[in-house]
Protein backbone atom coordinates (compact mmCIF):
# COMPACT_ATOMS: atom_id res chain seq x y z
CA UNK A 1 -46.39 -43.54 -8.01
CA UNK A 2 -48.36 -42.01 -5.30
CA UNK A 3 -45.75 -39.91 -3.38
CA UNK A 4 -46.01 -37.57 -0.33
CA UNK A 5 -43.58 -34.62 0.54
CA UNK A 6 -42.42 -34.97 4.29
CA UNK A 7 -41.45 -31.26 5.37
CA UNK A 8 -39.87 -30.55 8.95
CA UNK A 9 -38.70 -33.74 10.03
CA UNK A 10 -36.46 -34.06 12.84
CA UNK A 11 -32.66 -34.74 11.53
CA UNK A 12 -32.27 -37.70 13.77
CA UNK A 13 -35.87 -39.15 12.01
CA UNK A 14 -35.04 -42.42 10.00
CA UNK A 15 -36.74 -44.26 7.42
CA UNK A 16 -37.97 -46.72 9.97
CA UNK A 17 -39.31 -43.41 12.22
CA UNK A 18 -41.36 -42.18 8.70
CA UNK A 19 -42.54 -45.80 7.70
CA UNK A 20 -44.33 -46.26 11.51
CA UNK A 21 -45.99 -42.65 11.21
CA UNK A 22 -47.31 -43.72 8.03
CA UNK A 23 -48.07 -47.57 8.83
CA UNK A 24 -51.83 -47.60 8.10
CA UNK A 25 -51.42 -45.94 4.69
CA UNK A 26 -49.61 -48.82 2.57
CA UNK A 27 -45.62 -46.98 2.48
CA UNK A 28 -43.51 -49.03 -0.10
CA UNK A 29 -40.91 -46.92 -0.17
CA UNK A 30 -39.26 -44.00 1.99
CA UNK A 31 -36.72 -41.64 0.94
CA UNK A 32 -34.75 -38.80 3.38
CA UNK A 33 -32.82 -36.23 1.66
CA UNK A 34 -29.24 -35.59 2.07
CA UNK A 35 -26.72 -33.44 1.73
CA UNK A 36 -24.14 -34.34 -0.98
CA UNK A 37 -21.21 -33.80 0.70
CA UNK A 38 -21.98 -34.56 4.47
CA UNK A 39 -24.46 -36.91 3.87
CA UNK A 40 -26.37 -34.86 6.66
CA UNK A 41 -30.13 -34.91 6.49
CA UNK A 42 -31.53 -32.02 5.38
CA UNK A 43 -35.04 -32.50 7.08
CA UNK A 44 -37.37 -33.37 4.48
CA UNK A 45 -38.33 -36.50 2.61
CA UNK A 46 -40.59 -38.43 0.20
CA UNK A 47 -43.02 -41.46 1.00
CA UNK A 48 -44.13 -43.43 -1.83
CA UNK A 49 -47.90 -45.19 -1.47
CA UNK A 50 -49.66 -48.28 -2.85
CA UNK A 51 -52.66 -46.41 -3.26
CA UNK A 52 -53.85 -42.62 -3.87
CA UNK A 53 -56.14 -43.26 -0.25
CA UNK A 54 -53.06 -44.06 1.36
CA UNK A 55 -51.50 -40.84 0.17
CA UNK A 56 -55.06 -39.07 0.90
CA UNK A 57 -54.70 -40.68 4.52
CA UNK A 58 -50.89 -39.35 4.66
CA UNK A 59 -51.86 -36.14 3.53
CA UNK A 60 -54.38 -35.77 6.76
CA UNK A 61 -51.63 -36.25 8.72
CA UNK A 62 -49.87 -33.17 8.05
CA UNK A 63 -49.21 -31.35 11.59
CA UNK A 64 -49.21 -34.78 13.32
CA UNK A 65 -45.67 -34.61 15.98
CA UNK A 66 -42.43 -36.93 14.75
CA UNK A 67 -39.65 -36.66 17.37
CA UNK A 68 -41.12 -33.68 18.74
CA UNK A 69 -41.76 -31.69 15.24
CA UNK A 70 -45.43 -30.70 13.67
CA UNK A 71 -44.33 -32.35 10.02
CA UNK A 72 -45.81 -31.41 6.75
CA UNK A 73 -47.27 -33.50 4.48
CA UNK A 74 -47.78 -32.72 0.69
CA UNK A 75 -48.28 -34.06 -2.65
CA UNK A 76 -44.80 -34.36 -4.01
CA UNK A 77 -43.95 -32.56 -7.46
CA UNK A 78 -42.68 -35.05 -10.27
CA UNK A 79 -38.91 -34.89 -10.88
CA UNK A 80 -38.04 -32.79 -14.17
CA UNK A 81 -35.52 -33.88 -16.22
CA UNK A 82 -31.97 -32.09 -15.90
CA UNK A 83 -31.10 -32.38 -19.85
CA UNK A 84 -34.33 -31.09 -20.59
CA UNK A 85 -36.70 -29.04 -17.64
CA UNK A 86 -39.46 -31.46 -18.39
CA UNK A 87 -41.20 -33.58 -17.05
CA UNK A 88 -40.48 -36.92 -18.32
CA UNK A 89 -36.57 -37.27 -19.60
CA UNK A 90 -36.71 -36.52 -23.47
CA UNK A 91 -33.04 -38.09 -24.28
């Protein structure tokens, strides 16, 4: 998947908020982080694309204002594995 890192979002940002920032780059899927516990947001995200130009368009929006907040864009690392470290799950 083609997926975006969403860095200094406002805590009161939802899914809905992220999706309309990003409406002219093909969004299937947003994600906000939270905490385990207090299921507070912790102010960052991911934003999964259709396309790599509608992550290259996402990524050109990095410093555009959310709720008040210059947000960073960025290409998102893939998930390692916890059995293993790597990449892609071995067991």
């Amino acid at each position: 998947p083609y997926t975006a890192h969403v860095g200094n979002l406002s805590f009161d940002a939802t899914s809905a908020d992220i999706s309309d920032l990003f409406a002219d780059c093909g969004v299937t899927n947003v994600r906000i982080v939270e905490d385990k516990l207090t299921k507070a947001p912790k102010g960052f995200g991911y934003v999964e694309f259709e396309t790599v130009d509608g992550l290259k368009k996402a990524l050109d929006l990095s410093g555009a204002t959310l709720q008040g907040r210059a947000i960073r864009t960025s290409i998102a690392e893939p998930r390692r594995c916890p059995c293993s470290g790597m990449m892609i799950c071995a067991s």
